[in-house]
Protein backbone atom coordinates (compact mmCIF):
# COMPACT_ATOMS: atom_id res chain seq x y z
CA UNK A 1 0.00 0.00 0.00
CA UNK A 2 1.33 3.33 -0.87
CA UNK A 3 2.09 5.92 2.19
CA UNK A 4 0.22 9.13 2.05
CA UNK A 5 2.57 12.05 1.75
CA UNK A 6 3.49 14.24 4.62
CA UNK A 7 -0.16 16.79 4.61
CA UNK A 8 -1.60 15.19 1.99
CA UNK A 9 -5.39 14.65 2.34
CA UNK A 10 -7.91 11.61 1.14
CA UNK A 11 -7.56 10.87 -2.27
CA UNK A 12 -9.33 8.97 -5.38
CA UNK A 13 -6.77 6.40 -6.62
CA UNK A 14 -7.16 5.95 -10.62
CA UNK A 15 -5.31 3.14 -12.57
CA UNK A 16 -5.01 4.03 -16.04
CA UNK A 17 -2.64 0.98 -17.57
CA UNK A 18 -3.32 2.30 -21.42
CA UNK A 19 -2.21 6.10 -20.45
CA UNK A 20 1.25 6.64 -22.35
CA UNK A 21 2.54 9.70 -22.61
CA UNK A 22 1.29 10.13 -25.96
CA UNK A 23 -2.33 10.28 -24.87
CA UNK A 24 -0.94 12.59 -21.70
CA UNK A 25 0.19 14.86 -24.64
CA UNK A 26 -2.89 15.46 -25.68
CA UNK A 27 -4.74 16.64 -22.46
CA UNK A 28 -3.87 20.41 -22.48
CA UNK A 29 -7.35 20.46 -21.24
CA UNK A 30 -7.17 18.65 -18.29
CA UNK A 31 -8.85 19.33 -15.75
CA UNK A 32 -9.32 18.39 -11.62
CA UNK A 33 -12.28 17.41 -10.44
CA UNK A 34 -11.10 15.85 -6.73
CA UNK A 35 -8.39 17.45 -4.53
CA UNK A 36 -5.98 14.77 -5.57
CA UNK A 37 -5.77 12.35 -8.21
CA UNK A 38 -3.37 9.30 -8.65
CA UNK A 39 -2.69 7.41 -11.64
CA UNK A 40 -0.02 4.78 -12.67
CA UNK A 41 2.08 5.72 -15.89
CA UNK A 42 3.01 2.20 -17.50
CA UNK A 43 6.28 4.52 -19.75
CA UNK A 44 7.84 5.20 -16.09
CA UNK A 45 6.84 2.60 -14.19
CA UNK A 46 6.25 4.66 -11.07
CA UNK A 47 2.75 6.97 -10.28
CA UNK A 48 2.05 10.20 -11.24
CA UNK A 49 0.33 12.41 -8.52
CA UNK A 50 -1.06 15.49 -9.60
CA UNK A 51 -2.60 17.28 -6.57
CA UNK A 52 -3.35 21.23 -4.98
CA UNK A 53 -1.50 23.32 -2.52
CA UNK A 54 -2.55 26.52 -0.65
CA UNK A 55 0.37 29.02 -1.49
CA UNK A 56 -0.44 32.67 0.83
CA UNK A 57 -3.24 33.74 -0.80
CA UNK A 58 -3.76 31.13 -4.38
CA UNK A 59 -3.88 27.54 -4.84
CA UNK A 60 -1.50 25.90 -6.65
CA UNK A 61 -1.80 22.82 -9.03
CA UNK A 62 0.85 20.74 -9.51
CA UNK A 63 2.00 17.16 -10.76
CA UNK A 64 4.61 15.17 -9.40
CA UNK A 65 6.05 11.82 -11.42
CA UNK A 66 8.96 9.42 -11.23
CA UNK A 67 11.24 8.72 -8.37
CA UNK A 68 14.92 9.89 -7.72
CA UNK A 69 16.80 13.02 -6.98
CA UNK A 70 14.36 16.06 -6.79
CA UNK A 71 13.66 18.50 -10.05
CA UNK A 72 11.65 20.94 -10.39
CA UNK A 73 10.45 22.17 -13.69
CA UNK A 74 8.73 26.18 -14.43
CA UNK A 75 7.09 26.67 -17.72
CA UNK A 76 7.01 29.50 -20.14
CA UNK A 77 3.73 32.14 -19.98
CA UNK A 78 1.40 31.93 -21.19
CA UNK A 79 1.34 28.01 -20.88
CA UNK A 80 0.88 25.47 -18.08
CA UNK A 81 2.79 22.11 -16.95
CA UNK A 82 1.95 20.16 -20.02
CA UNK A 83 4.39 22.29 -21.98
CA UNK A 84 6.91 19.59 -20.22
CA UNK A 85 5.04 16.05 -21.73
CA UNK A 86 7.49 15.52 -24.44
CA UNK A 87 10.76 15.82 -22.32
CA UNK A 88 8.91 13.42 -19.30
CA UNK A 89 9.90 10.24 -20.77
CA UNK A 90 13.84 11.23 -20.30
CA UNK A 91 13.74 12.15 -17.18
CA UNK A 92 11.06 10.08 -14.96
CA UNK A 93 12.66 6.87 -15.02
CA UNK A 94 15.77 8.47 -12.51
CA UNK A 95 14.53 11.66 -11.02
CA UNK A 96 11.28 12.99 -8.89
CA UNK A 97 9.55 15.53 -10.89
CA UNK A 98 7.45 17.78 -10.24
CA UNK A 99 5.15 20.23 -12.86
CA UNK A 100 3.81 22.80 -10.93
CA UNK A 101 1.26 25.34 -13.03
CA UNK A 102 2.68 28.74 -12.16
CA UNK A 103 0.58 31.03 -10.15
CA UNK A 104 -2.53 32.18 -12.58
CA UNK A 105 -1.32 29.77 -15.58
CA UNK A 106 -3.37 26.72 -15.90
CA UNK A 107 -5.14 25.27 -12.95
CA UNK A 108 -3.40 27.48 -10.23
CA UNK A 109 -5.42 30.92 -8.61
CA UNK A 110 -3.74 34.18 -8.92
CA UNK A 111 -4.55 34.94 -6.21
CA UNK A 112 -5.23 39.34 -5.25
CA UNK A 113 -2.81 41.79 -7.12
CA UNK A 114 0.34 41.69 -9.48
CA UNK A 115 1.90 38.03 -10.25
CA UNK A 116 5.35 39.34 -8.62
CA UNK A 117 8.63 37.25 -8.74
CA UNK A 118 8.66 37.45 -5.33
CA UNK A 119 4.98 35.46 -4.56
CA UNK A 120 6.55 33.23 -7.30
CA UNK A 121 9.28 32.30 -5.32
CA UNK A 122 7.23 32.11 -2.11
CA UNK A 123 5.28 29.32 -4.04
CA UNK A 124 8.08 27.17 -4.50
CA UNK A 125 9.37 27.29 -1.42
CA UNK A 126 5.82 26.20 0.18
CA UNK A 127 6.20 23.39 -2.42
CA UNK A 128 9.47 22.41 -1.38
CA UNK A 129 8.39 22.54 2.38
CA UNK A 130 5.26 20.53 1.37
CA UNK A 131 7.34 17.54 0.20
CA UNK A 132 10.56 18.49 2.66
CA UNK A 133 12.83 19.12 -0.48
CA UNK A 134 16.00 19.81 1.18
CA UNK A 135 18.01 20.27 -2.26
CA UNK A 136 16.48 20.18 -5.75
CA UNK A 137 17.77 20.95 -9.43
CA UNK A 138 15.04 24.02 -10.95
CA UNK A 139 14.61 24.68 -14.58
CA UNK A 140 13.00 27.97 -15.79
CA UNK A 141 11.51 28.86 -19.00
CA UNK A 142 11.14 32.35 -19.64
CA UNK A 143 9.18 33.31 -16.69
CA UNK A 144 10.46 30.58 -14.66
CA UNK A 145 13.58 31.71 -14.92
CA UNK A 146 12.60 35.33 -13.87
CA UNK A 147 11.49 33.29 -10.67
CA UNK A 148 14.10 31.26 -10.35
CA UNK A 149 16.55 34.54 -10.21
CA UNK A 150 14.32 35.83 -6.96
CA UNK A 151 13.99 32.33 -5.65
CA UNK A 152 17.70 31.92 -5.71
CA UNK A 153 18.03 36.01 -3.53
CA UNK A 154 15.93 34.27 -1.33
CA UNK A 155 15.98 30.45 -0.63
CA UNK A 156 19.28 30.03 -2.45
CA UNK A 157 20.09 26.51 -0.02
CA UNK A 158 17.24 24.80 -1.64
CA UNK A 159 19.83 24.85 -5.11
CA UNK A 160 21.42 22.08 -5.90
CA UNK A 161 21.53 23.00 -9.88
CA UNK A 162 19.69 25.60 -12.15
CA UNK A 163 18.79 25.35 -15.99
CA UNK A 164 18.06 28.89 -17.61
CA UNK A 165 16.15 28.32 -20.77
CA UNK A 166 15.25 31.22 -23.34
CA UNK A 167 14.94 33.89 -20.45
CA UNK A 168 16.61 37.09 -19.24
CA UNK A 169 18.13 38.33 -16.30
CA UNK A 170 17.43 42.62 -16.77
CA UNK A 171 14.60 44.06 -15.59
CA UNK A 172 11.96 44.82 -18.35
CA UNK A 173 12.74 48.15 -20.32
CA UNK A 174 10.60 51.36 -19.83
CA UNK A 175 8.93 50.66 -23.62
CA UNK A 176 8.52 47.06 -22.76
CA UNK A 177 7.08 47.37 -19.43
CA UNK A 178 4.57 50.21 -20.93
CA UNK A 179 3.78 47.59 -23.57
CA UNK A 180 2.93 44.98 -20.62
CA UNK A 181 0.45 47.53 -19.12
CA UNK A 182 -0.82 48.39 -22.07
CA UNK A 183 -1.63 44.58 -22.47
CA UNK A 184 -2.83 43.93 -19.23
CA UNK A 185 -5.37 46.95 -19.72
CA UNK A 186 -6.25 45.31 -23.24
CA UNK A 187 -7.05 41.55 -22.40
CA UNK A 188 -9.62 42.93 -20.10
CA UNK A 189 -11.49 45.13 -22.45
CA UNK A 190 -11.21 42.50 -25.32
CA UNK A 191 -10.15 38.91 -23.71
CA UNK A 192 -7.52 36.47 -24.18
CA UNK A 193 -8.07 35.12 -27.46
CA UNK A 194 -6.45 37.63 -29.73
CA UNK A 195 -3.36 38.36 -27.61
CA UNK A 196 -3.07 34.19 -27.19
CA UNK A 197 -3.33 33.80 -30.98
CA UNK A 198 -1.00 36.47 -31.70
CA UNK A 199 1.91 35.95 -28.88
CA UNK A 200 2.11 32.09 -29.54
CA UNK A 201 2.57 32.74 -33.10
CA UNK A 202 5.50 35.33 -32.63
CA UNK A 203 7.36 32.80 -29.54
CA UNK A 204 7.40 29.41 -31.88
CA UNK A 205 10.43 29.16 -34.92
CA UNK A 206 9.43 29.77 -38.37
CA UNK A 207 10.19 25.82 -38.86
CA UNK A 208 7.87 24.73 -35.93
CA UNK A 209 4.93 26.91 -37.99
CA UNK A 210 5.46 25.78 -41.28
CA UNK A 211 5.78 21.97 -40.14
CA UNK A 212 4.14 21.35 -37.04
CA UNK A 213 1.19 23.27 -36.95
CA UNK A 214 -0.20 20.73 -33.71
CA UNK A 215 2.76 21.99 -31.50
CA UNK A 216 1.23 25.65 -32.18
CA UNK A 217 -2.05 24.36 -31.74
CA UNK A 218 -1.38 22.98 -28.55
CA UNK A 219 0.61 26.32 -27.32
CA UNK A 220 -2.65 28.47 -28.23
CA UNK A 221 -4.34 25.86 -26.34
CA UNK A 222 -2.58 25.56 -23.39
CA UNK A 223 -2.75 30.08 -23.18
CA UNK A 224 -6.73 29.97 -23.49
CA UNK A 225 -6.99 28.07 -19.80
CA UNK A 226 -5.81 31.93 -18.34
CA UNK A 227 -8.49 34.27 -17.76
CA UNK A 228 -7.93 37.91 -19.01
CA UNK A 229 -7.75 38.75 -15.31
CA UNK A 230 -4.90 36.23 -15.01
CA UNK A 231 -3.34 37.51 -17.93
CA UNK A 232 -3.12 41.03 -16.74
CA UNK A 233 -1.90 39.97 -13.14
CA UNK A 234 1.00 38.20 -14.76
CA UNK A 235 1.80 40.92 -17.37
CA UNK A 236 1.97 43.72 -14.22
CA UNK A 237 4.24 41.47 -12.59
CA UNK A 238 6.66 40.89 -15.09
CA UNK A 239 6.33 44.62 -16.07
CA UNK A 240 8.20 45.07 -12.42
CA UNK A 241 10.03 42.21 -12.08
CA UNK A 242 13.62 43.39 -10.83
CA UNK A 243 16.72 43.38 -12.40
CA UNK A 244 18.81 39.91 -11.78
CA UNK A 245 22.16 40.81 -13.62
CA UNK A 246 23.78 41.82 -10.57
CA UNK A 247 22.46 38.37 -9.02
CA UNK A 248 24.08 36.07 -11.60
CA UNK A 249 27.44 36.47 -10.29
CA UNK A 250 26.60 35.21 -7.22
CA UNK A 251 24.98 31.76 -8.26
CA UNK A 252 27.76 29.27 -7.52
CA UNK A 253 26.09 25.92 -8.70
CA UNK A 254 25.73 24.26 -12.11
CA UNK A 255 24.36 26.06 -14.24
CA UNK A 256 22.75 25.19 -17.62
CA UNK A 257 22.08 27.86 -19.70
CA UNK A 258 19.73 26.73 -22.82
CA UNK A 259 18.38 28.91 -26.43
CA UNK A 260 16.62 28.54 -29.05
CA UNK A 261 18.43 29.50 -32.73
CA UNK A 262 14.49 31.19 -33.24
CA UNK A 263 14.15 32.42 -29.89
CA UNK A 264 12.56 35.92 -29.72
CA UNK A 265 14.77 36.67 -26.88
CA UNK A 266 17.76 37.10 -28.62
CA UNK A 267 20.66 35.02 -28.16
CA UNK A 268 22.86 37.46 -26.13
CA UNK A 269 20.37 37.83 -23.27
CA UNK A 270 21.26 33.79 -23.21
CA UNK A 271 25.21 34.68 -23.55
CA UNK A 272 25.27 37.38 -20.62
CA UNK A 273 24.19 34.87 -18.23
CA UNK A 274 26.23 32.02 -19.36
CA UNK A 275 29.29 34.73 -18.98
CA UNK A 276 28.07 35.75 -16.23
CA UNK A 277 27.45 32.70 -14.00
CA UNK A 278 30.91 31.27 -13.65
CA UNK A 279 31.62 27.89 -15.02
CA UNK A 280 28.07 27.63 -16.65
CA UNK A 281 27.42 25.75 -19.78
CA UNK A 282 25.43 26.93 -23.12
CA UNK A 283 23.59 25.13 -25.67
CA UNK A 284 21.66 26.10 -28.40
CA UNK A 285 18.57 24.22 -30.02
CA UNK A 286 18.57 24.88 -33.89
CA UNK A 287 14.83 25.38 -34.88
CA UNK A 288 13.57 26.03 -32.06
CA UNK A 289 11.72 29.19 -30.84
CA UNK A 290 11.28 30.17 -27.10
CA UNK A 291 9.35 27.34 -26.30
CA UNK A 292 12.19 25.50 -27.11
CA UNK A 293 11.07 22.34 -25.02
CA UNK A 294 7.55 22.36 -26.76
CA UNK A 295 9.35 22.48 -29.89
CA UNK A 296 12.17 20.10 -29.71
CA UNK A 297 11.14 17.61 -27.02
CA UNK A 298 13.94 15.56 -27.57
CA UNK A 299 17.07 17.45 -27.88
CA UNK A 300 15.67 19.59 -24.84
CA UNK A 301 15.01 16.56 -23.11
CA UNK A 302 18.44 15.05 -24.19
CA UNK A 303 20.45 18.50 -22.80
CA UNK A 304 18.39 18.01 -19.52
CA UNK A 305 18.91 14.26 -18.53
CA UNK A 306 22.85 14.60 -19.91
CA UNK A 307 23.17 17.58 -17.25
CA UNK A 308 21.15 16.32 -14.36
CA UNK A 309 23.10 12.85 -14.55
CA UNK A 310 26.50 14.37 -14.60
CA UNK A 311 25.39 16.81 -11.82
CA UNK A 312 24.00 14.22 -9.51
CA UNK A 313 26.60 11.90 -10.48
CA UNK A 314 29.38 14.33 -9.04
């Protein structure tokens, strides 16, 4: 019989032996109807728990899947944990990890006010005291990484290893954080389903439109689960979010730094962290965009697993 995690509360136990991560691929969505659901993944062998936590003032959703050392994977706005299926299969069968939905993306409240870096950070450190994560590798994407800079000023012994992928460290311009107002002020007048349709086409490579329309599809699909009030919370945080240069020479782990040859971000945002993060590594992902890992599953997935195992190896 399996032992109910530390705070966790009844459960309905589902056994899904058909589910492969194929058919997970396709649930963008998914949707929880019970506080916690568990389900048995026959491609890992192991269970996949996908569950809620109260984080200050929002709930969080998150899923948790393999078994091993402890990783932690953010997603890109304006997208939710399924943006990690394709990369799952490479790295469930030796680590623990766990998918949370970023506050106001997917499944998980916003909670009252801005989406700051800061409440960001708070929520993975209630997630790591949830599941008494002493030590974990994070990933961010985009805004993840904007997190993971602020988790790092604050909770910095919780590091083991970070992976930066198609993000920044400077704080957002004066034209671009006027531009994320300006947004935040328009999804509520008009709604979500213009700005999805038009910011998921500019963030994916001119080779992922052209041939693999689905991976777009599923990218527009993924944005429409935010409300236009989620939307705007998230755009006036990251319209404020501080500026982490001066941070990166202080993060003394291993460091992963990871672009996209299409990214919108350009590629020197990518190559002031890696020079500024001492003995960091940098990769780039040819035809790819800036949701690189959506994109190109498996060289994202390959870069990951190669750099977790040497790290946890050492």
């Amino acid at each position: 019989m399996r032992r109910r995690l530390q705070g966790e509360r009844p459960v309905e136990l589902r056994i899904s032996p058909q589910r492969t991560l194929r058919s997970r691929r396709k649930e963008f969505n998914f949707s929880i109807s019970v506080s916690s659901v568990f389900s048995v993944v026959n491609d890992f062998d192991s269970e996949t728990i996908m569950s809620r936590l109260r984080s200050g003032d929002g709930q969080l959703v998150y899923e948790i899947t393999g078994s091993g050392p402890d990783v932690i994977l953010l997603h890109p706005f304006p997208l939710h944990h399924h943006f990690w299926d394709g990369v799952l299969e490479q790295l469930a069968t030796r680590y623990r990890v766990f998918l949370p939905d970023l506050r106001a993306h997917g499944d998980s409240e916003a909670g009252e006010g801005p989406v700051t870096m800061q409440k960001l950070a708070d929520d993975l450190d209630c997630l790591c005291r949830e599941f008494d994560i002493a030590r974990a590798i994070f990933v961010g994407v985009s805004i993840g990484g904007y997190a993971l800079f602020e988790f790092w000023r604050r909770y910095r012994d919780r590091v083991s290893a970070f992976v930066f992928a198609n993000t920044r460290a400077g704080a957002e311009t004066s034209e671009g954080r006027k531009g994320r107002l300006e947004t935040a002020d328009r999804v509520l007048r008009e709604g979500t389903a213009g700005f999805v349709e038009e910011l998921t086409s500019k963030l994916v490579s001119p080779a992922t439109k052209t041939n693999r329309p689905d991976i777009l599809d599923a990218a527009r699909a993924m944005g429409m689960k935010m409300s236009a009030a989620d939307i705007a919370a998230v755009q006036r945080g990251m319209a404020n979010r501080p500026d982490s240069i001066p941070t990166l020479a202080s993060i003394n782990v291993p460091t992963l730094v990871i672009a996209g040859e299409d990214d919108s971000v350009p590629l020197s945002e990518l190559q002031l962290i890696h020079q500024h993060i001492a003995g960091s590594q940098l990769r780039v992902i040819p035809k790819a965009g800036h949701y690189a890992a959506l994109e190109q599953p498996a060289e994202f997935g390959r870069l990951l697993r190669t750099f977790f195992d040497t790290h946890t190896r050492s």
